[in-house]
Each structure stands twice: as structure tokens, then as C-alpha cells.
Protein backbone atom coordinates (compact mmCIF):
# COMPACT_ATOMS: atom_id res chain seq x y z
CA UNK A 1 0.00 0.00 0.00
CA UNK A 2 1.43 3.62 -1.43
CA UNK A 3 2.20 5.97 1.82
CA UNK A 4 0.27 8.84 1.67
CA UNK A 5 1.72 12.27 0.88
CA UNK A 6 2.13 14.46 3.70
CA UNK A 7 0.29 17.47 1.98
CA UNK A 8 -2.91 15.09 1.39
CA UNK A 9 -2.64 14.72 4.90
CA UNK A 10 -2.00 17.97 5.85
CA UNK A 11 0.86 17.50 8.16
CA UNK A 12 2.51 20.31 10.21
CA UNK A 13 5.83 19.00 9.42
CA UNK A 14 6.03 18.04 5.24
CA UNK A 15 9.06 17.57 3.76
CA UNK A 16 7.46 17.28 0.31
CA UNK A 17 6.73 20.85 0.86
CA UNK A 18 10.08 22.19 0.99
CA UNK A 19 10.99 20.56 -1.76
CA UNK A 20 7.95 21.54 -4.24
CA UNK A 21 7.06 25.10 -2.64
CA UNK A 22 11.42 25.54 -2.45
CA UNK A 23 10.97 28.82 -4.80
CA UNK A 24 8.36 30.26 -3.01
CA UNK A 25 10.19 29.76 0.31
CA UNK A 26 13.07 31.54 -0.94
CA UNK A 27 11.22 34.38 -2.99
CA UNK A 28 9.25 34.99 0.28
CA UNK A 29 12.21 34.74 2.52
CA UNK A 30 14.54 37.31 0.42
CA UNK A 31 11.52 39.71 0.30
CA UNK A 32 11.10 39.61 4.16
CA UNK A 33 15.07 40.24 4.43
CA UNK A 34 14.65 42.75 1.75
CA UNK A 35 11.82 44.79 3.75
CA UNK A 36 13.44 44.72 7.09
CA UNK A 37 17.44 45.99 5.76
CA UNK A 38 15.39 48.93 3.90
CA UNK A 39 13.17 49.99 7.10
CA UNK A 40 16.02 49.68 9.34
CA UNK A 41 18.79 51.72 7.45
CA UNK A 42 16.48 54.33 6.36
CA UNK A 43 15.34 54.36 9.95
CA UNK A 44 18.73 54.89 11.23
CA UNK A 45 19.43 57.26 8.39
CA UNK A 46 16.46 59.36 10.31
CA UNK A 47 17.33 58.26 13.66
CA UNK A 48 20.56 59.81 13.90
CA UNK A 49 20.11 63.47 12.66
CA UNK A 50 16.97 63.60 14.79
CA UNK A 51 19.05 62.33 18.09
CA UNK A 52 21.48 64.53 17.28
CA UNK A 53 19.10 67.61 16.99
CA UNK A 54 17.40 66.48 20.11
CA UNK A 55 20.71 66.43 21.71
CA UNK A 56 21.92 70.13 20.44
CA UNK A 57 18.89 71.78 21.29
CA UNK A 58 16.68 70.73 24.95
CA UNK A 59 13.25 72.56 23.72
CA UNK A 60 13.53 70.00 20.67
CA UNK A 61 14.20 67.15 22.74
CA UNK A 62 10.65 66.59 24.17
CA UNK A 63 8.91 66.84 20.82
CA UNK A 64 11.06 64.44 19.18
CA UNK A 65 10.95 61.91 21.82
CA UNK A 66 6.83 62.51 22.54
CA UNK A 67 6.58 61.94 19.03
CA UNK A 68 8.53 58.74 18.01
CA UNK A 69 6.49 57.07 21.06
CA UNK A 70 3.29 58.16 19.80
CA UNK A 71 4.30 56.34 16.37
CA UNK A 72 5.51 53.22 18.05
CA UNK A 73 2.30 52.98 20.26
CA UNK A 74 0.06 52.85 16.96
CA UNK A 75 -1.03 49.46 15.93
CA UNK A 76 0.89 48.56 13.53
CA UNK A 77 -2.79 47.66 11.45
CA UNK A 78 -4.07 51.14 11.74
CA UNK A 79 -0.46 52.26 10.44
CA UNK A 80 -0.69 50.48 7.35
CA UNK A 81 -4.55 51.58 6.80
CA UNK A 82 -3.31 55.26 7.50
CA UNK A 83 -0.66 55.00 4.73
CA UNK A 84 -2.24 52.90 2.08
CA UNK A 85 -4.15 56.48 1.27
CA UNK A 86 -1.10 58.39 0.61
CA UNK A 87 1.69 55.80 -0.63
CA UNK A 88 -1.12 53.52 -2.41
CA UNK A 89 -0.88 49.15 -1.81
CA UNK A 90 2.96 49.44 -2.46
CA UNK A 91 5.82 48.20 -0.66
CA UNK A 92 6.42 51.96 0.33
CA UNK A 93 3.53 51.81 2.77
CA UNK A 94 5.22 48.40 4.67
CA UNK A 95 8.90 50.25 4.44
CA UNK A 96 7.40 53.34 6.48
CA UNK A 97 5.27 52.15 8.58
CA UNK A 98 8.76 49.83 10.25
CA UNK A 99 10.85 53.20 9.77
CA UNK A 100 8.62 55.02 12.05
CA UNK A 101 8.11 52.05 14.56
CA UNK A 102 12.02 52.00 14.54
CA UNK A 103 12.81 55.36 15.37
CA UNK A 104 11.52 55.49 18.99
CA UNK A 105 14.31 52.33 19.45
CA UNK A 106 16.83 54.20 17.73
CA UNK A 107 16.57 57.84 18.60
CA UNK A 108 16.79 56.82 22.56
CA UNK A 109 19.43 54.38 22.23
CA UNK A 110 21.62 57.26 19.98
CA UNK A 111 21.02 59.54 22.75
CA UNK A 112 21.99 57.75 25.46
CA UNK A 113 24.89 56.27 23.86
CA UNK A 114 25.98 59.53 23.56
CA UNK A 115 25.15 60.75 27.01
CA UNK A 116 27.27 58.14 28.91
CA UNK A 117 30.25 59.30 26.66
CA UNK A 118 32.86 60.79 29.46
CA UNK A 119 33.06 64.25 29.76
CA UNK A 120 37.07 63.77 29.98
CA UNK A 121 36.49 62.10 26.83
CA UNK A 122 35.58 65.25 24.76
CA UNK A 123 37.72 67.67 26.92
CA UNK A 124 40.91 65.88 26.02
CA UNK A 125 39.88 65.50 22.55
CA UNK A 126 39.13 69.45 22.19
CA UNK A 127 42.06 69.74 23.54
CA UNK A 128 43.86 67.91 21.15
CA UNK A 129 42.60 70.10 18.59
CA UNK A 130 38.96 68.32 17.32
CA UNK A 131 36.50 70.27 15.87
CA UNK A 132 32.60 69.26 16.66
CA UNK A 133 32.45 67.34 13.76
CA UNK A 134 35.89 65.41 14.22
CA UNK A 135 34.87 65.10 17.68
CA UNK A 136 31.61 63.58 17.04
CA UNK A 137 32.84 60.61 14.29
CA UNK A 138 36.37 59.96 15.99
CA UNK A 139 35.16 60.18 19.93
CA UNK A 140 31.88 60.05 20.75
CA UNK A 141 30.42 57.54 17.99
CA UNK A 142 33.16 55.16 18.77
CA UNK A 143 32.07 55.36 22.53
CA UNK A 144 28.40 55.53 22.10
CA UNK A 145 28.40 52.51 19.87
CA UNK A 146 27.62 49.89 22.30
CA UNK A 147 24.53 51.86 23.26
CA UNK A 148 23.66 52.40 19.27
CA UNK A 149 24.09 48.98 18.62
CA UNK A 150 21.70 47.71 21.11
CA UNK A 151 18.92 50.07 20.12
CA UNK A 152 20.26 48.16 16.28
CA UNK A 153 19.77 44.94 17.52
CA UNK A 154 16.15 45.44 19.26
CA UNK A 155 14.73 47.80 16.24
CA UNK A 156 16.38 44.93 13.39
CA UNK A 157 14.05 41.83 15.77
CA UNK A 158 11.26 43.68 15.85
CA UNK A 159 11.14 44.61 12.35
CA UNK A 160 12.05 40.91 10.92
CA UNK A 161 8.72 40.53 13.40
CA UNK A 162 6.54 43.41 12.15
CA UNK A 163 7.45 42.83 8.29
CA UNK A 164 4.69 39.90 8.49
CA UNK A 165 1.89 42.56 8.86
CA UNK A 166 2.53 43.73 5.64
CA UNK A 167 0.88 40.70 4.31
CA UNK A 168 -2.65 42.14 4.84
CA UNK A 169 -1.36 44.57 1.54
CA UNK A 170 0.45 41.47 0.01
CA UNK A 171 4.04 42.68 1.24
CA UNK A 172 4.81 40.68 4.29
CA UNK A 173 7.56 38.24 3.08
CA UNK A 174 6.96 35.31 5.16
CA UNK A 175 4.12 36.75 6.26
CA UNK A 176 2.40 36.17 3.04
CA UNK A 177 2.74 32.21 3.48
CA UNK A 178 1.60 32.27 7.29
CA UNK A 179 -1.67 34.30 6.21
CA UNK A 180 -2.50 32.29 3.24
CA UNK A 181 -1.53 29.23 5.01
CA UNK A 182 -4.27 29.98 8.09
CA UNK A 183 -7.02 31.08 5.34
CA UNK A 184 -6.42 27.85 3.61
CA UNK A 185 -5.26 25.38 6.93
CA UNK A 186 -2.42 24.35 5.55
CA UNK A 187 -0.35 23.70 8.07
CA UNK A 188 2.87 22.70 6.93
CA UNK A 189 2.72 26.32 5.30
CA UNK A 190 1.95 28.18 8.28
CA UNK A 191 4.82 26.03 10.37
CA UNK A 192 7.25 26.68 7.85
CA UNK A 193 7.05 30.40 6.81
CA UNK A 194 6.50 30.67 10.83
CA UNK A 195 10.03 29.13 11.71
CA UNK A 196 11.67 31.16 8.88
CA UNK A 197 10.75 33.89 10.60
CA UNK A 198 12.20 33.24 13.79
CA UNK A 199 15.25 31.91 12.15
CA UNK A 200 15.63 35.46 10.49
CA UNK A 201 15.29 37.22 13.84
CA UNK A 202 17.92 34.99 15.44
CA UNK A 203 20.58 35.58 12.80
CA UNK A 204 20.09 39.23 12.88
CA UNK A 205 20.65 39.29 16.22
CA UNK A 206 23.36 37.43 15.87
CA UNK A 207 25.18 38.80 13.19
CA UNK A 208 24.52 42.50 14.62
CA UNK A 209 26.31 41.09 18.05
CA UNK A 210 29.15 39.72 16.32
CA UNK A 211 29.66 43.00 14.49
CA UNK A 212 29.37 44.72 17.34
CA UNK A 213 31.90 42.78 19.18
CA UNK A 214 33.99 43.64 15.97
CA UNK A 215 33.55 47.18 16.38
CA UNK A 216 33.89 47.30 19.91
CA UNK A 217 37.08 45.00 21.41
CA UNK A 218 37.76 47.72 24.04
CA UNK A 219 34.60 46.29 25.98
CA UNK A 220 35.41 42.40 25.89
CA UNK A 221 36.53 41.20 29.20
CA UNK A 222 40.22 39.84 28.87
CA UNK A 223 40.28 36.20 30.47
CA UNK A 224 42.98 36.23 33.00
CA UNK A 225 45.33 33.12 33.10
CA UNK A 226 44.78 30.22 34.75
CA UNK A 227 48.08 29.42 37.19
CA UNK A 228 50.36 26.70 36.08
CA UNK A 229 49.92 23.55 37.74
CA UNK A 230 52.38 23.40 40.46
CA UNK A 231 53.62 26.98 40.39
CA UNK A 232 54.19 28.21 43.81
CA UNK A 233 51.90 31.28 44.87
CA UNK A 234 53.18 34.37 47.17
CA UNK A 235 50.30 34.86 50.23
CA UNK A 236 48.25 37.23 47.96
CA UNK A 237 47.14 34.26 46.25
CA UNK A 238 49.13 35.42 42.27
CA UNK A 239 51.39 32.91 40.64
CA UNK A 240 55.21 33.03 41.26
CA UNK A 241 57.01 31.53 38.15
């Protein structure tokens, strides 16, 4: 007796449907990373001018922060209904709806990155001769960059997350295949685009980590050395060779 095919059965795990729905895996999948590198570099491109005004000027600073919270406290469903009008059922309305979810992440995290730069920090540098703008790019950037790429990390997850709402206009990525999987109850669909997804998440987060360990060896904790077995010790407890 033939063994029945997974996808008559509807199965949530169907390996038959990796291998004849492949293309529409991947085409789904490099349209979801496609969607999230946009919203998240044009949101940084946005982010950081705005910090930086908010930073320069204190009666700025409340209206910038005031407003990229009351963006990121819209649901993200009545953000995409509120753009469609303007930008039309286009990718464009997906892109800016994560742009301005990501700026409340990004504007705060440039800000205090910069804040917990050390005041000795810039004096010694202005004393060295730095202009504001040499100080800014060769100091304080350098420093604040552990902050930045934190607020990188969390806006990057949460827009590989928020990319799948776009579906609703037909520009989710993944998304697409959960939401026609439900409507239809296929399940090996829904399962499949679903753990994509996550996968995404976890190798952005990943990836950003790694490159901020990269840009950042000044805050890795050196690993002190073990003590040779048998080396005699003086009373404080070190190593005497």
C-alpha cells in the first residue's frame, strides 16, 4: 500500500513541501530580508540626525521623543490603513510604517549612547585640537556605539517581526505564506514560513552582536590566566614563576 503524501494529509511538518514550494520559500524569505534591511537603514538614516538635533537643542528634545512614542504605540494595522491612502498598496507603505516604529528604538538608544560618553572624553579630545564634527565621528560615535548597537539589535528583531503585517497589503515576506496558510489550513505552510521567521530574527541578532563585538574590542573582558599547575603562589594568592 502507497504511503500517503504528507500534503494530502496535511501535516505540520512536510518535507514534500520544501521541496515543491522551495521557490516560493526563498522568494518569500529574500523579500522579508529585503523589507526589514530597507526599514532599518532608512530608519537609522532618520534616527541619527533627529538624536542629534534632540541632543543640540533641549526645547527640541521633548517633541522628538513625545513623538517617536506616539508612532511606536500605533497598531501597527491602523499604520498600514493610515498610509495605504497616501503611498497607495505598495511596498512603500510596509517600508514606512517599520521606519517610524524604529525610530523610537533608535533615537533613545543614539542619545543615550551619547550621554554616557565621558566628559574627559571630549575635553581631552578638544584639547587635542577636534572640531565638533571630528569630535563627534572619531570620539563620541566610537564610545556611544555599544549603546547604538543595542537600540540596532532590538529595532532589526522587531522589524524581521513586524514585516509579516505587511501581508494584509500582500508585502509581508513570510508573512504572506503564514496568512495564506491559516485562510487555507495548511499547516505545513503556516509552520514553515513561521520558523523562517524566527530563524531570520535569530541571525540578525546574531550577526549585529558579532559585528558589534567587531567594532567594539575595548569592551570584551580579557580572560585572566589560569596558574600553572604546580607553580608556587606568594600569600596574595598570584602565581610566582
Amino acid at each position: 500500500m502507497a504511503e500517503q503524501s504528507c500534503l494530502v494529509s496535511n501535516d505540520w511538518i512536510c518535507g514534500e513541501y520544501l521541496s515543491t514550494r522551495g521557490q516560493e520559500l526563498v522568494d518569500a524569505t529574500l523579500q522579508h530580508i529585503g523589507i526589514t534591511l530597507a526599514s532599518v537603514a532608512i530608519g537609522l538614516l532618520v534616527a541619527f540626525p533627529l538624536a542629534l538635533l534632540a541632543r543640540a537643542r533641549r526645547s527640541v528634545r521633548g517633541p522628538v521623543l513625545g513623538l517617536t512614542t506616539v508612532f511606536y504605540a500605533i497598531p501597527s494595522l491602523a499604520m498600514f490603513s493610515l498610509l495605504v491612502p497616501v503611498l497607495g498598496l505598495s511596498v512603500s507603505v510596509v517600508v514606512t510604517g517599520l521606519v517610524l516604529y524604529s525610530l523610537t528604538i533608535l533615537v533613545r538608544n543614539i542619545l543615550a549612547g551619547l550621554a554616557a560618553v565621558p566628559e574627559e572624553a571630549r575635553e581631552a579630545a578638544r584639547g587635542m585640537g577636534y572640531g565638533p564634527v571630528r569630535l563627534l565621528f572619531g570620539v563620541e560615535l566610537p564610545l556611544a556605539l555599544p549603546a547604538l548597537m543595542a537600540g540596532l539589535r532590538i529595532a532589526t528583531v522587531s522589524t524581521v517581526s513586524l514585516t509579516t503585517i505587511g501581508s494584509i497589503i500582500g508585502y509581508g515576506g513570510l508573512g504572506n505564506l503564514v496568512l495564506g496558510g491559516l485562510r487555507s489550513y495548511f499547516k505545513a505552510e503556516v509552520l514553515t514560513a513561521s520558523v523562517l521567521c524566527v530563524l531570520l530574527a535569530i541571525v540578525a541578532d546574531v550577526a549585529l552582536l558579532l559585528l558589534q563585538r567587531l567594532l567594539t574590542p575595548w569592551t570584551r573582558t580579557p580572560r585572566r590566566r589560569a596558574p600553572r599547575v604546580g607553580a608556587a603562589q606568594s600569600p596574595a594568592g598570584e602565581a610566582v614563576a
